[in-house]
PDB file of N, CA and C in Angstrom:
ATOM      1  N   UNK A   1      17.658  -8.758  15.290  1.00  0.00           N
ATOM      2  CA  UNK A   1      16.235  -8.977  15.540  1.00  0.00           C
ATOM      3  C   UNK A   1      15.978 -10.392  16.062  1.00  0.00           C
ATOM      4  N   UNK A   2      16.651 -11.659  15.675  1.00  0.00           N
ATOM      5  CA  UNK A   2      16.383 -12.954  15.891  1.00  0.00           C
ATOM      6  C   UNK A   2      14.889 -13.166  15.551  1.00  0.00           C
ATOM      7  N   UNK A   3      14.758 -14.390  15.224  1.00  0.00           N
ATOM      8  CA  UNK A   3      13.405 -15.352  15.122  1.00  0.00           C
ATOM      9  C   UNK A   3      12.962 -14.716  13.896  1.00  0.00           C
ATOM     10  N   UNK A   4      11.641 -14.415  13.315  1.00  0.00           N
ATOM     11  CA  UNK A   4      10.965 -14.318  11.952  1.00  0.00           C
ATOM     12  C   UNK A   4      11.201 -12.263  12.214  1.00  0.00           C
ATOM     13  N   UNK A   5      10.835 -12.130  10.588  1.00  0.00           N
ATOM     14  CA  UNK A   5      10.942 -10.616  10.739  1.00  0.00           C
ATOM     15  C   UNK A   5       9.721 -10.093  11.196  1.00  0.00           C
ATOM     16  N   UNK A   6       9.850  -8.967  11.810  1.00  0.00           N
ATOM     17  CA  UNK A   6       8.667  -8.653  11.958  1.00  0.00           C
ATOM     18  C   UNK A   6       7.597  -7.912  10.960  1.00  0.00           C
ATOM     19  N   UNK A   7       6.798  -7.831  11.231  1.00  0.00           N
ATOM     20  CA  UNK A   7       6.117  -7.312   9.862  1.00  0.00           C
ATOM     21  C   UNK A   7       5.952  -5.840   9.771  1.00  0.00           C
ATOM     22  N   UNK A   8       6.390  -5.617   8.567  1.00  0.00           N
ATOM     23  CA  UNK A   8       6.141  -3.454   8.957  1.00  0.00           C
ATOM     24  C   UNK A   8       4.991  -3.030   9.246  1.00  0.00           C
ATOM     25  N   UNK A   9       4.802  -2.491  10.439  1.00  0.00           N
ATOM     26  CA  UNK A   9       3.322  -1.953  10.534  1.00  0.00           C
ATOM     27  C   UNK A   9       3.145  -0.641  10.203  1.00  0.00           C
ATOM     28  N   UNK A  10       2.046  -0.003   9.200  1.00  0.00           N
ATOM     29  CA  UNK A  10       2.123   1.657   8.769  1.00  0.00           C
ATOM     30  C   UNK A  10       1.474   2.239   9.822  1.00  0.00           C
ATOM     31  N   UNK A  11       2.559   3.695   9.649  1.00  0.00           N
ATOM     32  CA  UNK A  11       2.073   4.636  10.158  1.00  0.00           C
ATOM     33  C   UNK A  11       0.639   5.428   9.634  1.00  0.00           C
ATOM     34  N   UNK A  12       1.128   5.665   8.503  1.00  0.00           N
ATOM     35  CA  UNK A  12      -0.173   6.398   8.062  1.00  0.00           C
ATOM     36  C   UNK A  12       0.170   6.344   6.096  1.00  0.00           C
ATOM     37  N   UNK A  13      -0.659   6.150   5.578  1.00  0.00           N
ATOM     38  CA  UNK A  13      -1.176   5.909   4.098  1.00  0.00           C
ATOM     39  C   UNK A  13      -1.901   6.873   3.711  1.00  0.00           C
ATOM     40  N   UNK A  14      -1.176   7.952   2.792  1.00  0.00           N
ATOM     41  CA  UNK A  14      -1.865   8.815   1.496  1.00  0.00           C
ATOM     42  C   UNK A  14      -2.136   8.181   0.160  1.00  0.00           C
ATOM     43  N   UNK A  15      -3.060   8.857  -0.563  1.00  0.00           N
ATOM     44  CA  UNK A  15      -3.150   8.417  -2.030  1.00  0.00           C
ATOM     45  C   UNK A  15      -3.021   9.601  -2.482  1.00  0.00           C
ATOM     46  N   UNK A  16      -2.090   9.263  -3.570  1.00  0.00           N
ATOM     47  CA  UNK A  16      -1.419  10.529  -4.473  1.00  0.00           C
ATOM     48  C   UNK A  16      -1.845  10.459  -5.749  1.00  0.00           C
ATOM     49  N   UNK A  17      -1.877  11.385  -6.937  1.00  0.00           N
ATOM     50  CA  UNK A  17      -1.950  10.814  -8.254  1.00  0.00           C
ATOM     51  C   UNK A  17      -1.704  10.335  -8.936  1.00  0.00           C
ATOM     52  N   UNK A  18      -1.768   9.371 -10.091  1.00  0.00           N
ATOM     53  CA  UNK A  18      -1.341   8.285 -10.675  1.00  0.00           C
ATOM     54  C   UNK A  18      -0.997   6.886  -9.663  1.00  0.00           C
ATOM     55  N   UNK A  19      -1.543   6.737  -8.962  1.00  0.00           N
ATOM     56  CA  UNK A  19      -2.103   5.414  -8.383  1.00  0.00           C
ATOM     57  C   UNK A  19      -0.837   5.257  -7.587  1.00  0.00           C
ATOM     58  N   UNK A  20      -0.153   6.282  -6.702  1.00  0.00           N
ATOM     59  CA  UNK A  20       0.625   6.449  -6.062  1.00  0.00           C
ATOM     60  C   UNK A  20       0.838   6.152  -4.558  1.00  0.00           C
ATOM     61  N   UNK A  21       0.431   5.510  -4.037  1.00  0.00           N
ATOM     62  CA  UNK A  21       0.674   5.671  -2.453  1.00  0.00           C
ATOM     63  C   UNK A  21       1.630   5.776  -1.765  1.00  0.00           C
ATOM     64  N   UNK A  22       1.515   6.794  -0.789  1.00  0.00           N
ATOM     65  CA  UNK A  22       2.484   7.753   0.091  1.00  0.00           C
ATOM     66  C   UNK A  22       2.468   6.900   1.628  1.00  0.00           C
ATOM     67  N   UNK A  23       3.574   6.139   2.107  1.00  0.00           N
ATOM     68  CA  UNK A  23       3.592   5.191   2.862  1.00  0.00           C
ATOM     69  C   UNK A  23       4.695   5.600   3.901  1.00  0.00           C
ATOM     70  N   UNK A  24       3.830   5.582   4.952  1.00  0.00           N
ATOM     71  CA  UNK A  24       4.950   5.785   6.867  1.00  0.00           C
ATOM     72  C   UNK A  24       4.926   4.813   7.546  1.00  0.00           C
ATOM     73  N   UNK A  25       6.050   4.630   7.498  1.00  0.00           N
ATOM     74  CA  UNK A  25       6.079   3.161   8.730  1.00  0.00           C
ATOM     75  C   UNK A  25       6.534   3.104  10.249  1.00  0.00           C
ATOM     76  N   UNK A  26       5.504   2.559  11.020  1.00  0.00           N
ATOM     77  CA  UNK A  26       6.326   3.140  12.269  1.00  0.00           C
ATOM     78  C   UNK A  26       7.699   3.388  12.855  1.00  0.00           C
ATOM     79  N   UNK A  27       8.549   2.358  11.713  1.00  0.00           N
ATOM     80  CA  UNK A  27       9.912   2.790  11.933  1.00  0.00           C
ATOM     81  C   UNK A  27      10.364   4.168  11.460  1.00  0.00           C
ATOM     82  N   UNK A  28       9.524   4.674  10.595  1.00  0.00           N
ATOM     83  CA  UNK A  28      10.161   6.163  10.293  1.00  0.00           C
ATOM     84  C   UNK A  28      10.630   5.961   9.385  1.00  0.00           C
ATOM     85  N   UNK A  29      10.554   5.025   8.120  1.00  0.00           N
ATOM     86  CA  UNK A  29      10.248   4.581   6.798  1.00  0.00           C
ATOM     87  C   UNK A  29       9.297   5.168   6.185  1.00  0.00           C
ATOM     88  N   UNK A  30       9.703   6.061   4.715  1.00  0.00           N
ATOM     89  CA  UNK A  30       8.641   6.478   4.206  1.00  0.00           C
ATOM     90  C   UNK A  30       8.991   5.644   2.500  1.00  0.00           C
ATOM     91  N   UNK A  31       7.914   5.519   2.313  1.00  0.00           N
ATOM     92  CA  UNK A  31       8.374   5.103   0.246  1.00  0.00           C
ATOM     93  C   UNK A  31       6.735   5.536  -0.020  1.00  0.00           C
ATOM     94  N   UNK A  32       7.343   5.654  -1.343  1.00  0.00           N
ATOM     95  CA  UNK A  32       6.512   5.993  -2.238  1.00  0.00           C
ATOM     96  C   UNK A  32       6.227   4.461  -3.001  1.00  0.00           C
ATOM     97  N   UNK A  33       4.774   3.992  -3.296  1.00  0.00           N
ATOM     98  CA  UNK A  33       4.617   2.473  -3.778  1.00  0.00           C
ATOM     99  C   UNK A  33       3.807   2.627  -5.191  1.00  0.00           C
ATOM    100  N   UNK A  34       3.813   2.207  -6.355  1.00  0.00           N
ATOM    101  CA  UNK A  34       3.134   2.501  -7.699  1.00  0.00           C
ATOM    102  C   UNK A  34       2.383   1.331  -7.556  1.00  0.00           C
ATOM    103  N   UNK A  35       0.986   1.761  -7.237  1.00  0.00           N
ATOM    104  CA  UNK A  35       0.151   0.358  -7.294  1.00  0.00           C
ATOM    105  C   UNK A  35      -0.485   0.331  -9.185  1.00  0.00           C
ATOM    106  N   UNK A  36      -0.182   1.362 -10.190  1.00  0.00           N
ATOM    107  CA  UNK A  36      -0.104   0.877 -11.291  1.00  0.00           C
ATOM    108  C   UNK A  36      -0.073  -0.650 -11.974  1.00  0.00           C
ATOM    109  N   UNK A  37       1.179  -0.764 -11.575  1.00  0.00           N
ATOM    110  CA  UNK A  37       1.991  -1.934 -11.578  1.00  0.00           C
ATOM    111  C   UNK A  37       1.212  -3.320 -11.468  1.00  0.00           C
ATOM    112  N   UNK A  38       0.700  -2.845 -10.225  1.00  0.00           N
ATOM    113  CA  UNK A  38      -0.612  -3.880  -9.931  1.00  0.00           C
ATOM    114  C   UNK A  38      -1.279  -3.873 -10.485  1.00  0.00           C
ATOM    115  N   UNK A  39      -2.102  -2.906 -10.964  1.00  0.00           N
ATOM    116  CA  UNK A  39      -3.450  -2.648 -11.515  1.00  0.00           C
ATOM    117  C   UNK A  39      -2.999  -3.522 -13.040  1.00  0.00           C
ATOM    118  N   UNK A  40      -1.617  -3.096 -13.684  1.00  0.00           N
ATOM    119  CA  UNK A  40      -1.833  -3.570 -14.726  1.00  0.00           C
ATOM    120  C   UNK A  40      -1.293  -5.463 -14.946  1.00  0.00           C
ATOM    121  N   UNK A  41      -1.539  -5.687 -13.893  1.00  0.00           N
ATOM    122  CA  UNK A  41      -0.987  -7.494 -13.923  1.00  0.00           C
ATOM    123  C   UNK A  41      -1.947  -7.963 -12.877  1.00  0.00           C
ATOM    124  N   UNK A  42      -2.379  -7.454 -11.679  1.00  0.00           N
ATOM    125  CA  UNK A  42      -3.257  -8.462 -11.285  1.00  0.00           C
ATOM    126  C   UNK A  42      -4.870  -7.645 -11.291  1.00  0.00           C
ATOM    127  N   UNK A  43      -5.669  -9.007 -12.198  1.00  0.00           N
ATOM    128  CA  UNK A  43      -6.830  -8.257 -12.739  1.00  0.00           C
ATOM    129  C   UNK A  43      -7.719  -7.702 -11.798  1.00  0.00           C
ATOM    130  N   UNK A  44      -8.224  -8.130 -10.598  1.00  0.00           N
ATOM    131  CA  UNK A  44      -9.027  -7.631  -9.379  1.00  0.00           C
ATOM    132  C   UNK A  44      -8.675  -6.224  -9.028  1.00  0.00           C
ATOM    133  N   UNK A  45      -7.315  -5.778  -9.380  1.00  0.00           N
ATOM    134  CA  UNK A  45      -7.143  -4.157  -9.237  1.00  0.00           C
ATOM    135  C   UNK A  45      -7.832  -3.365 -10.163  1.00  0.00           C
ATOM    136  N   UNK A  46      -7.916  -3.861 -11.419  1.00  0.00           N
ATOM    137  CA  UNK A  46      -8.445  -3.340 -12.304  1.00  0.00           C
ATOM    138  C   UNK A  46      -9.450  -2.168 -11.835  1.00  0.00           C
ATOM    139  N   UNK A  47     -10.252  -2.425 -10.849  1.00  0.00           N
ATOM    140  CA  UNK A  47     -11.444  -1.631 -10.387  1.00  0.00           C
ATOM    141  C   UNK A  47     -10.524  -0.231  -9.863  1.00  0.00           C
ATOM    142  N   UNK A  48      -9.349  -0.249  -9.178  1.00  0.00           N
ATOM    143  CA  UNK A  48      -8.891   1.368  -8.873  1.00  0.00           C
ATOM    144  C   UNK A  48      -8.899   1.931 -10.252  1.00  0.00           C
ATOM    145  N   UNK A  49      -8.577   1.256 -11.066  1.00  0.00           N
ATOM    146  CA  UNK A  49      -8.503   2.470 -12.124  1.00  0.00           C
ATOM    147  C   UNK A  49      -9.687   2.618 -13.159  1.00  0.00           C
ATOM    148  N   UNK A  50     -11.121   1.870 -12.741  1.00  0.00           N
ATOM    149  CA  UNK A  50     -12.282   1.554 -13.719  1.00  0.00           C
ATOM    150  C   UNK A  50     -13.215   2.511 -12.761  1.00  0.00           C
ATOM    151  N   UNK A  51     -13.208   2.472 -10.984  1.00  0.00           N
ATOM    152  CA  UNK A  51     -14.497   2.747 -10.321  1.00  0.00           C
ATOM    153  C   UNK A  51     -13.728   4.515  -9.677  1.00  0.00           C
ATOM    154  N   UNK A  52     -14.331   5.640 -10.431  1.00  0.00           N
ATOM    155  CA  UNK A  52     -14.073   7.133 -10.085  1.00  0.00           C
ATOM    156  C   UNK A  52     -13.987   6.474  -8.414  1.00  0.00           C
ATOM    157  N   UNK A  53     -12.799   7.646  -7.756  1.00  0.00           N
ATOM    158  CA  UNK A  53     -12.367   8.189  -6.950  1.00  0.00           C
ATOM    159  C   UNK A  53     -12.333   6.867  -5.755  1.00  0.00           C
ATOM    160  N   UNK A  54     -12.348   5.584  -6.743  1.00  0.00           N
ATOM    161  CA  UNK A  54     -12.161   4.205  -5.694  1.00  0.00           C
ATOM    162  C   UNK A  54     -10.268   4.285  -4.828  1.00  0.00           C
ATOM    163  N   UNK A  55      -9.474   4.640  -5.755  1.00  0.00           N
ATOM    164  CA  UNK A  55      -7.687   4.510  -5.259  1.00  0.00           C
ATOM    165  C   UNK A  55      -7.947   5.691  -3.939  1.00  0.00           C
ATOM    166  N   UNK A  56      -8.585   6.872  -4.205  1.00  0.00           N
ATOM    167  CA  UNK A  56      -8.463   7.827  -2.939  1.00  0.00           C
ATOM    168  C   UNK A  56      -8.897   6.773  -1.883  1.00  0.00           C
ATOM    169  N   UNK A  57      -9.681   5.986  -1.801  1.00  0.00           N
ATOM    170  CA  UNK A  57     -10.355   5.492  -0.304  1.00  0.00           C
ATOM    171  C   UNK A  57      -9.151   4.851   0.213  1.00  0.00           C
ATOM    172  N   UNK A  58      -8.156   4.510  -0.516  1.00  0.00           N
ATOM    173  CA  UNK A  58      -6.977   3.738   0.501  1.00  0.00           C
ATOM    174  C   UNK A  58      -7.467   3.655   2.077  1.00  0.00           C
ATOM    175  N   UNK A  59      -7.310   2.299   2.712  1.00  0.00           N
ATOM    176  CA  UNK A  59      -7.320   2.501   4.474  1.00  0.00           C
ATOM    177  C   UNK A  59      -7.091   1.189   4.877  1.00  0.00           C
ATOM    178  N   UNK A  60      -6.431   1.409   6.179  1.00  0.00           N
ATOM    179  CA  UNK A  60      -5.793   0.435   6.790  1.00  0.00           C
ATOM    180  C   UNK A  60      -6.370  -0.224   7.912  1.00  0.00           C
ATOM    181  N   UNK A  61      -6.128  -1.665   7.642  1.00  0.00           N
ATOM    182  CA  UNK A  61      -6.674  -2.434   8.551  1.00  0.00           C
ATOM    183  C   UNK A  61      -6.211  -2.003  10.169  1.00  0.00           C
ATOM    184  N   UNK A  62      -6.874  -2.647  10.680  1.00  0.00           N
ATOM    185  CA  UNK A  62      -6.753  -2.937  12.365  1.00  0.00           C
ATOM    186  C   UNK A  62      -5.451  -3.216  12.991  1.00  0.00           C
ATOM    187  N   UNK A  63      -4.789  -4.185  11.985  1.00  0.00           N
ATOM    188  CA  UNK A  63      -3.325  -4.346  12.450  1.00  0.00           C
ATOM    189  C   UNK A  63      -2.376  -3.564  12.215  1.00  0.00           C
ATOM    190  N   UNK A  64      -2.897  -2.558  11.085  1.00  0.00           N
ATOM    191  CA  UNK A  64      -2.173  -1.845  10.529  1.00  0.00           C
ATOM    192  C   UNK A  64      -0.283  -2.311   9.699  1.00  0.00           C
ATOM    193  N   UNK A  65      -1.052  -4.064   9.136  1.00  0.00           N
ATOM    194  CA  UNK A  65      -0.030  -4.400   8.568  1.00  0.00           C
ATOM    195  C   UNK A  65      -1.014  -4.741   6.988  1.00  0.00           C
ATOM    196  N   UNK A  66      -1.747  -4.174   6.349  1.00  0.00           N
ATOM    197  CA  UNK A  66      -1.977  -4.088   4.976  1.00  0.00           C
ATOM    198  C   UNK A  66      -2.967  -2.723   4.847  1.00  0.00           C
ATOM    199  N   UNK A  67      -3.058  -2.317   3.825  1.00  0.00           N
ATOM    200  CA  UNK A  67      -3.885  -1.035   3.033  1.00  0.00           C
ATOM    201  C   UNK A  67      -5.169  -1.934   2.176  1.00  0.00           C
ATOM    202  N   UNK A  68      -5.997  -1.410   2.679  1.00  0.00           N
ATOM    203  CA  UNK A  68      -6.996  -2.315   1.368  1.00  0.00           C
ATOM    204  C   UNK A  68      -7.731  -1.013   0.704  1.00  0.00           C
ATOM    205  N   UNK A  69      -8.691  -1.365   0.167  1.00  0.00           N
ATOM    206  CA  UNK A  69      -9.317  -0.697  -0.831  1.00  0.00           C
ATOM    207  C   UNK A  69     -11.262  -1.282  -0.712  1.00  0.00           C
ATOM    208  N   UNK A  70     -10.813  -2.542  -0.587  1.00  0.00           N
ATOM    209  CA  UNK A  70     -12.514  -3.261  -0.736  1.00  0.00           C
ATOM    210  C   UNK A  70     -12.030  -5.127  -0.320  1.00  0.00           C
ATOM    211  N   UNK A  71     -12.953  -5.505   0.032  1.00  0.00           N
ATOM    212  CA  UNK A  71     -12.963  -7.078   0.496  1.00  0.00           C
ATOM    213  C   UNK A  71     -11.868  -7.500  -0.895  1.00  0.00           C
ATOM    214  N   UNK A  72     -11.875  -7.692  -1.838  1.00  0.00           N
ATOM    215  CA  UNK A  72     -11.628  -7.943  -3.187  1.00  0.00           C
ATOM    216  C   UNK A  72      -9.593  -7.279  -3.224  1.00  0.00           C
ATOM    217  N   UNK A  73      -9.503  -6.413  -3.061  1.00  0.00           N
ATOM    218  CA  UNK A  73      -8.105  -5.543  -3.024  1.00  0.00           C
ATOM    219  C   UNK A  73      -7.394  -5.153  -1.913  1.00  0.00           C
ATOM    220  N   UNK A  74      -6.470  -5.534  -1.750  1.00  0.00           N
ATOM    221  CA  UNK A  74      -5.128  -5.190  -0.359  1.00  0.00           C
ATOM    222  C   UNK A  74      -4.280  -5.525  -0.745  1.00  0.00           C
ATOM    223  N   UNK A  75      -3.263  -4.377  -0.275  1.00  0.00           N
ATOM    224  CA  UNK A  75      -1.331  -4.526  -0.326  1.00  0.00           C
ATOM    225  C   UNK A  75      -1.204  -4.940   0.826  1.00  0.00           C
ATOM    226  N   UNK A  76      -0.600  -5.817   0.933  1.00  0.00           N
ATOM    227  CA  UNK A  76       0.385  -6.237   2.113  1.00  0.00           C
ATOM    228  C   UNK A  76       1.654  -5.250   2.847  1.00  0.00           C
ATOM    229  N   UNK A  77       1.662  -5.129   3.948  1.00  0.00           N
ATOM    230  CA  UNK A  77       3.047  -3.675   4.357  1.00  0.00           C
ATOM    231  C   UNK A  77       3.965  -4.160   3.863  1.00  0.00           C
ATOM    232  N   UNK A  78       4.767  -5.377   3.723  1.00  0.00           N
ATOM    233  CA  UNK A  78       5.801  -5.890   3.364  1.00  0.00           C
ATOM    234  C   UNK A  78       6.367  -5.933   2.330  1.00  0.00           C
ATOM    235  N   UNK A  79       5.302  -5.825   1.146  1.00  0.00           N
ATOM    236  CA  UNK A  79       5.173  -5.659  -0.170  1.00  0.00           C
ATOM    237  C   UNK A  79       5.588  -4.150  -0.316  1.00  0.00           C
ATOM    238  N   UNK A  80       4.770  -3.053   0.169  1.00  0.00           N
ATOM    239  CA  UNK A  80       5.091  -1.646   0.450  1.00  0.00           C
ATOM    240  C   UNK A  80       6.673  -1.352   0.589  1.00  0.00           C
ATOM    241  N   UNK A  81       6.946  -1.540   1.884  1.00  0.00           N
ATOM    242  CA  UNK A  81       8.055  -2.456   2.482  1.00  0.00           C
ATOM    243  C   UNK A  81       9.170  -2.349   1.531  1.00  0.00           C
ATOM    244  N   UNK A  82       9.173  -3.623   0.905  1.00  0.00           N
ATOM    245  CA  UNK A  82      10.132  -3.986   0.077  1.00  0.00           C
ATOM    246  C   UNK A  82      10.452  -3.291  -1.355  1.00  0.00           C
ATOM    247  N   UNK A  83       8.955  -2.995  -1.802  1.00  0.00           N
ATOM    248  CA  UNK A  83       8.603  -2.551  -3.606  1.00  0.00           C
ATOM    249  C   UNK A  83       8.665  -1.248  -3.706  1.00  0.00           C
ATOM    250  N   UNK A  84       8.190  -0.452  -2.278  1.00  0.00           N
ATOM    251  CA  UNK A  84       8.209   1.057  -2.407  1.00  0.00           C
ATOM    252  C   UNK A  84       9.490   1.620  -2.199  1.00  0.00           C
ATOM    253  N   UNK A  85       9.300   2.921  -2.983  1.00  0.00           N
ATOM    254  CA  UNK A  85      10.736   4.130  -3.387  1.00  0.00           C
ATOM    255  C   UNK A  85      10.741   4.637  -2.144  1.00  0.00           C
ATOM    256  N   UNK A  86      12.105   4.411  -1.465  1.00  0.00           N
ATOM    257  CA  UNK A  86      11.995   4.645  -0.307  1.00  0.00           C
ATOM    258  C   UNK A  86      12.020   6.365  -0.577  1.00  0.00           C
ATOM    259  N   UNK A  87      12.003   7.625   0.398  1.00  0.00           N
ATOM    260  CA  UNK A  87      11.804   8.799   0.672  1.00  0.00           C
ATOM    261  C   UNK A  87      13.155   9.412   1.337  1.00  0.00           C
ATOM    262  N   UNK A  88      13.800   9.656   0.836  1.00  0.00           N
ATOM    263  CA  UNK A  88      14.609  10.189   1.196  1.00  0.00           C
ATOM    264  C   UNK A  88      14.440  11.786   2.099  1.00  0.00           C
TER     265      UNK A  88
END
């Protein structure tokens, strides 16, 4: 690749149950990511699992290099990327 990595840009982002997101990357990378995890260490997530049917809205920015939720909540792709079960 040379120079900085590039950043994974998603294909397309599901929300699954138990605070699951279902993640495609244009490389043809799929993982599965437990934003749980999040919810239970960084407090601003708190709201996917406090505000009904807030985790379904998952959607992706413009660059299509993070998932947010609200001004307040976003995964980074890289994070996805790296943290999510990849799909065999």
């Amino acid at each position: 690749m040379g120079g900085g990595e590039m950043i994974p840009r998603i294909k397309s982002v599901k929300p699954h149950e138990n605070y699951i997101l279902y993640v495609i990357f244009d490389d043809g990378k799929e993982c599965l990511y437990n934003v749980k995890e999040d919810i239970d260490s960084i407090e601003q997530y708190k709201d996917l699992e406090t505000i009904q049917g807030l985790f379904e809205q998952a959607q992706l920015d413009e660059s299509r290099t993070c998932v947010f939720w609200n001004e307040y909540i976003d995964l980074a792709s890289d994070t996805i990327y790296e943290y999510g079960k990849e799909v065999e």
